[in-house]
N, C-alpha and C. Protein backbone atom coordinates (compact mmCIF):
# COMPACT_ATOMS: atom_id res chain seq x y z
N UNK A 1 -24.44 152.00 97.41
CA UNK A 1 -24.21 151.02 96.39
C UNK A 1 -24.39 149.59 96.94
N UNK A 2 -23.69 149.78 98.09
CA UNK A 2 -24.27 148.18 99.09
C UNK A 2 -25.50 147.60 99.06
N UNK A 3 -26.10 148.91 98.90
CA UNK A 3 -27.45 148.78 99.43
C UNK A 3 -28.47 148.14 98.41
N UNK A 4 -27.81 148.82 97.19
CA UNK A 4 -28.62 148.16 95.79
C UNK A 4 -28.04 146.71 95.90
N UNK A 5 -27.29 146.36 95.79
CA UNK A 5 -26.48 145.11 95.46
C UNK A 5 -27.27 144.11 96.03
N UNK A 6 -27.30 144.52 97.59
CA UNK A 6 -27.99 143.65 98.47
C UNK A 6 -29.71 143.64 97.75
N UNK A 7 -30.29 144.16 97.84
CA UNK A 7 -31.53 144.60 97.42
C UNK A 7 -31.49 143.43 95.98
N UNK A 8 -30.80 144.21 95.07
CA UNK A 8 -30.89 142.93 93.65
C UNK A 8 -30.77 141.51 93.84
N UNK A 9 -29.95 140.90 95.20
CA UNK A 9 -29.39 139.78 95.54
C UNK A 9 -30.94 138.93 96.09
N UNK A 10 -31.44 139.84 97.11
CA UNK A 10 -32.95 139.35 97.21
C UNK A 10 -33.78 139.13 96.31
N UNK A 11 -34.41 140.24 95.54
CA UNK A 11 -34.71 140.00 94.05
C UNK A 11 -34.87 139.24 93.42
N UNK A 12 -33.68 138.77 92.98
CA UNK A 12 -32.86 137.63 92.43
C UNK A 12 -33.55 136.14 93.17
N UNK A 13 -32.81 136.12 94.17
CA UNK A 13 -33.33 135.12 95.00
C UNK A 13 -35.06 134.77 95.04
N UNK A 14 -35.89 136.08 95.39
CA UNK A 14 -37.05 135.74 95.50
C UNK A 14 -37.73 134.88 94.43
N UNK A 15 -37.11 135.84 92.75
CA UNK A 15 -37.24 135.02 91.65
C UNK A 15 -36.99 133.87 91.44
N UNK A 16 -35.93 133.73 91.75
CA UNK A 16 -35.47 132.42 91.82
C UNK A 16 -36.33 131.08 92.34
N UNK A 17 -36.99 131.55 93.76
CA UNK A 17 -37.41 130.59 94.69
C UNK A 17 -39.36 130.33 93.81
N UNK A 18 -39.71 131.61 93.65
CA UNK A 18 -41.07 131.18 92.71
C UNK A 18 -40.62 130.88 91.58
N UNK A 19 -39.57 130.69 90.97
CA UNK A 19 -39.36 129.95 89.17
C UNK A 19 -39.77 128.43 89.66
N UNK A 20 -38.68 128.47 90.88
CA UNK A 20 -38.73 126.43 91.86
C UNK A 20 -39.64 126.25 92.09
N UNK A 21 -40.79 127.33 92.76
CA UNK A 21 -41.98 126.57 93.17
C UNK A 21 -43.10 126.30 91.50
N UNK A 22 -42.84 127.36 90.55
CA UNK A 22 -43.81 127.13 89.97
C UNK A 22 -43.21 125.96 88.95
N UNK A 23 -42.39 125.15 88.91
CA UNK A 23 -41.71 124.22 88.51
C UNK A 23 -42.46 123.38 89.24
N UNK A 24 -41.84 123.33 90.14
CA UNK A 24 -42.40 122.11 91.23
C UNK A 24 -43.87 121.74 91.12
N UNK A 25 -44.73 123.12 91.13
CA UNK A 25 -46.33 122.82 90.98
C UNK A 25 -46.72 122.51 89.71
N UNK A 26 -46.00 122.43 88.44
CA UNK A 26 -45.65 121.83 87.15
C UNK A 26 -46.10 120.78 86.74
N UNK A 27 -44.74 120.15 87.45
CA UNK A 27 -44.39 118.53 88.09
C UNK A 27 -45.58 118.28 88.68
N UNK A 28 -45.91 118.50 89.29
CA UNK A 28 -46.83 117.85 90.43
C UNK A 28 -48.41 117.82 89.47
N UNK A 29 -48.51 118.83 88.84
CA UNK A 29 -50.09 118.91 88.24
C UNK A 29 -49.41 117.65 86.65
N UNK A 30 -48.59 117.39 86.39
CA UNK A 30 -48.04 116.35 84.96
C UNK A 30 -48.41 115.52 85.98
N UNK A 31 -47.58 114.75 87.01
CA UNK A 31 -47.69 113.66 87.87
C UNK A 31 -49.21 113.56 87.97
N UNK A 32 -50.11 114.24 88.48
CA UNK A 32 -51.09 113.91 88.66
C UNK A 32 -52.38 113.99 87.67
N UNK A 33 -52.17 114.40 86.44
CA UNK A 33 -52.36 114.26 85.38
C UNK A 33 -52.33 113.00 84.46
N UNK A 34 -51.11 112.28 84.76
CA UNK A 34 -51.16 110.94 84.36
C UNK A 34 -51.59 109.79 85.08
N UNK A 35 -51.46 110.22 86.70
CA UNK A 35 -52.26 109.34 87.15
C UNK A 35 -53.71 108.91 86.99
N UNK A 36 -54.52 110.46 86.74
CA UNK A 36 -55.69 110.15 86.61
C UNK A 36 -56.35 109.52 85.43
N UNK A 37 -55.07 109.37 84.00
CA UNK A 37 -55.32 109.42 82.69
C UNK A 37 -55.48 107.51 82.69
N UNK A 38 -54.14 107.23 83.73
CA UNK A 38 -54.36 105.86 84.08
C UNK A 38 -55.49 104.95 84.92
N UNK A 39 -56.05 105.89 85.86
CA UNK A 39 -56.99 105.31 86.25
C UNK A 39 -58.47 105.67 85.48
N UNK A 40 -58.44 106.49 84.88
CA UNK A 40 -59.68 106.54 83.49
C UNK A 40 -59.55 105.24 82.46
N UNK A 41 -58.28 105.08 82.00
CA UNK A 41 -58.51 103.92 81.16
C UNK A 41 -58.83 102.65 82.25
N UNK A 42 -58.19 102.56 83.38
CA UNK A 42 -58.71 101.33 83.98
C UNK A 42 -59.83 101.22 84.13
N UNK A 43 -60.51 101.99 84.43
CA UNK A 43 -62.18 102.45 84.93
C UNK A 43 -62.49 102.15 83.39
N UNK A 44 -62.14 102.60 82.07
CA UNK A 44 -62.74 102.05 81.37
C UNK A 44 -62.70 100.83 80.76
N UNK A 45 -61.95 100.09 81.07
CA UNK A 45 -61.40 98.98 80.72
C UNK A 45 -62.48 98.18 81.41
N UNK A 46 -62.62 98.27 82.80
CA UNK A 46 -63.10 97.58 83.68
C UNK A 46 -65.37 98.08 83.58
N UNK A 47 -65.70 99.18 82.95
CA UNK A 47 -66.40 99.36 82.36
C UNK A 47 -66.96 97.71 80.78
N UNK A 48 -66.22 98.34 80.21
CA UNK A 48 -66.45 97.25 79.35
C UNK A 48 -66.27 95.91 79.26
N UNK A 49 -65.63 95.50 80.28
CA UNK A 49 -65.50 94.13 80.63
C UNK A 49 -67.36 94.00 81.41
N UNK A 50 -67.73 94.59 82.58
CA UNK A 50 -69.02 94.54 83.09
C UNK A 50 -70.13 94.63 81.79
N UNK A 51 -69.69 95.71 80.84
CA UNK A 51 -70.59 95.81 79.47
C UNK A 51 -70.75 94.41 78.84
N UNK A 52 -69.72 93.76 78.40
CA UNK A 52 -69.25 92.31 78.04
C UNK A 52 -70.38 91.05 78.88
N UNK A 53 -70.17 91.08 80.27
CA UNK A 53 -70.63 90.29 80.79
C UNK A 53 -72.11 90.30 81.11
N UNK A 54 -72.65 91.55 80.69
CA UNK A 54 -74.10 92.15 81.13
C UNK A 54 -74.59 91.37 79.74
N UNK A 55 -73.88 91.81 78.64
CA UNK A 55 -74.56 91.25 77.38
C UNK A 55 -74.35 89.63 77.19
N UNK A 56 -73.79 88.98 77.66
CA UNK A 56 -73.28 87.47 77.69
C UNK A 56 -74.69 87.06 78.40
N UNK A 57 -75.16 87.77 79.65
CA UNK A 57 -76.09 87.29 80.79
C UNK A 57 -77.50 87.49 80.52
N UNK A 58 -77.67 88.35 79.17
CA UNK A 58 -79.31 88.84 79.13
C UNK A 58 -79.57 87.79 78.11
N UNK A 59 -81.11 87.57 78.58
CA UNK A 59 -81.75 86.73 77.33
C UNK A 59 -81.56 86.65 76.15
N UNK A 60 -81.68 85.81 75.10
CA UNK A 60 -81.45 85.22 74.29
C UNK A 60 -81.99 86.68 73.52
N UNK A 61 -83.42 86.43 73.06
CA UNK A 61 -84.14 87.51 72.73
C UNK A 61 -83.51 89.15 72.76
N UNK A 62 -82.93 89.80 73.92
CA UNK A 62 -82.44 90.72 73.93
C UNK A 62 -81.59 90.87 73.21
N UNK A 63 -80.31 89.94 72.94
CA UNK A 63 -79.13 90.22 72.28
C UNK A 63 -79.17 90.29 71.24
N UNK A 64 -80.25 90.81 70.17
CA UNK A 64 -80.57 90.77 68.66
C UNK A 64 -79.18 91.23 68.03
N UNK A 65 -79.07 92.70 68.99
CA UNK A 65 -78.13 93.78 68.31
C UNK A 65 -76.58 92.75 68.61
N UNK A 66 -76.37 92.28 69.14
CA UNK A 66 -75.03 91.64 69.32
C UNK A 66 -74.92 90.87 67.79
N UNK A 67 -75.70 89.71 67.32
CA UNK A 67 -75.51 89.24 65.88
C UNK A 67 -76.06 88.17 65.77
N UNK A 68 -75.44 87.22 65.57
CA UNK A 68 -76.27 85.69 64.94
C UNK A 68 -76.08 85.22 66.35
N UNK A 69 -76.96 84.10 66.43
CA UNK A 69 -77.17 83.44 67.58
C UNK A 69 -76.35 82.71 68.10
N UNK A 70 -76.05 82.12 69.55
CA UNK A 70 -75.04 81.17 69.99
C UNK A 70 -74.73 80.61 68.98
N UNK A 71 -75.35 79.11 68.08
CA UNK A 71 -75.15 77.89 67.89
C UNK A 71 -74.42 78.47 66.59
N UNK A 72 -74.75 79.92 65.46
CA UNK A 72 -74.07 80.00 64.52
C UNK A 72 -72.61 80.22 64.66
N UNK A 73 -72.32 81.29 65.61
CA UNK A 73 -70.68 82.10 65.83
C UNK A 73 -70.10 80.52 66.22
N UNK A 74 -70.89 79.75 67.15
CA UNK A 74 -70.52 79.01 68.02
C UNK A 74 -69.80 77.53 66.71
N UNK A 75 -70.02 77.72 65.94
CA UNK A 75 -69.50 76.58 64.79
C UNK A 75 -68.69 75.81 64.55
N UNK A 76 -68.32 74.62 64.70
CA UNK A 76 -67.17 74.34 65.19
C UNK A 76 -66.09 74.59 66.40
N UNK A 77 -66.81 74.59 66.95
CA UNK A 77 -66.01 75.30 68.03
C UNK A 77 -66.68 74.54 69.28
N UNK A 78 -65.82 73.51 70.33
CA UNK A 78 -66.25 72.77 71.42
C UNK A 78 -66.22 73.47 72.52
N UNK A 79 -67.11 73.00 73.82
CA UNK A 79 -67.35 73.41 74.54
C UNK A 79 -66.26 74.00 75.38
N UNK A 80 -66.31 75.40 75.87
CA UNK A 80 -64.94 76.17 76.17
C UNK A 80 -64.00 76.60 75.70
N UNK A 81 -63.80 76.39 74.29
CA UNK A 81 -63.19 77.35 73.47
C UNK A 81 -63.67 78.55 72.91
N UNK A 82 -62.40 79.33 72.61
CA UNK A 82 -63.41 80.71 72.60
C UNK A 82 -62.62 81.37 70.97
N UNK A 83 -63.49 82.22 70.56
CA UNK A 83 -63.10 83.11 68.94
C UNK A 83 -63.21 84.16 69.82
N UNK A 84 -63.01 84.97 68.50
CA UNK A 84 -62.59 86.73 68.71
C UNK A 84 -63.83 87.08 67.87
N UNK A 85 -64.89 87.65 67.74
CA UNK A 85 -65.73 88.54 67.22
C UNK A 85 -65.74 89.97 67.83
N UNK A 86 -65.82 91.11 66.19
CA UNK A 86 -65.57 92.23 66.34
C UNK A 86 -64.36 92.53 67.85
N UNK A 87 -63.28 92.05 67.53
CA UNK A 87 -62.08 92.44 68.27
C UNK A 87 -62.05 92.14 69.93
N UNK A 88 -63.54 91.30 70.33
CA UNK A 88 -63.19 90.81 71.55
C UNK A 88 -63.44 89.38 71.49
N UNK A 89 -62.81 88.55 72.87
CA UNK A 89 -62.64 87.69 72.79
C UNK A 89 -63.65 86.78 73.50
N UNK A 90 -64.34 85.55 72.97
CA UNK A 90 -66.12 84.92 73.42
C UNK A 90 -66.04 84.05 73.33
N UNK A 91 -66.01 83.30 74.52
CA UNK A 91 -66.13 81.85 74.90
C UNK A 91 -67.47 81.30 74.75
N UNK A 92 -67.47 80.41 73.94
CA UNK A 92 -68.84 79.87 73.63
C UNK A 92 -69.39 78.07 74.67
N UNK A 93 -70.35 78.02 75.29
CA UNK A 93 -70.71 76.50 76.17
C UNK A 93 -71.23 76.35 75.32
N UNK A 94 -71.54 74.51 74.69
CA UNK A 94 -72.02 74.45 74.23
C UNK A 94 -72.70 72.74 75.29
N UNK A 95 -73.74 72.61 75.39
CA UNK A 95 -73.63 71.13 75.92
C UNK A 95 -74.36 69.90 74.99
């Protein structure tokens, strides 16, 4: 009867110790799950900022698809101040 007792007590225990580990490896795959979720949005964040500045830098001519030209968006608006078109924010030079 000892013998079972002891025997179930291990058992028990062994269960016990893989419930902790597969807990633990849980945790650890969430933890590192959000880290990577955070450095995806930074990467994309930092994506579209380079997108932003690529289209600011190409010829005049190229930027058809962007919209009306500097001097229209640019309307009222002095040199170094900036508007918001389509939800980002565009500093316009004007000299």
């Amino acid at each position: 009867m000892a013998a079972l007792r002891a025997e179930l007590e291990r058992v028990r225990q062994e269960q016990a110790l893989a419930v902790a580990e597969a807990e633990h490896g849980r945790r650890l795959a969430e933890a590192e799950a959000r880290h990577l979720r955070a450095e995806l949005a930074a990467r994309v964040e930092h994506i579209a900022d380079l997108q932003q500045t690529v289209r600011a830098l190409m010829p005049v001519p190229q930027r058809t698809e962007l919209g009306p030209s500097v001097p229209e968006q640019a309307h009222g608006l002095q040199a170094g101040e900036s508007e918001v078109v389509g939800g980002q924010r565009r500093r316009w030079w004007r000299s």
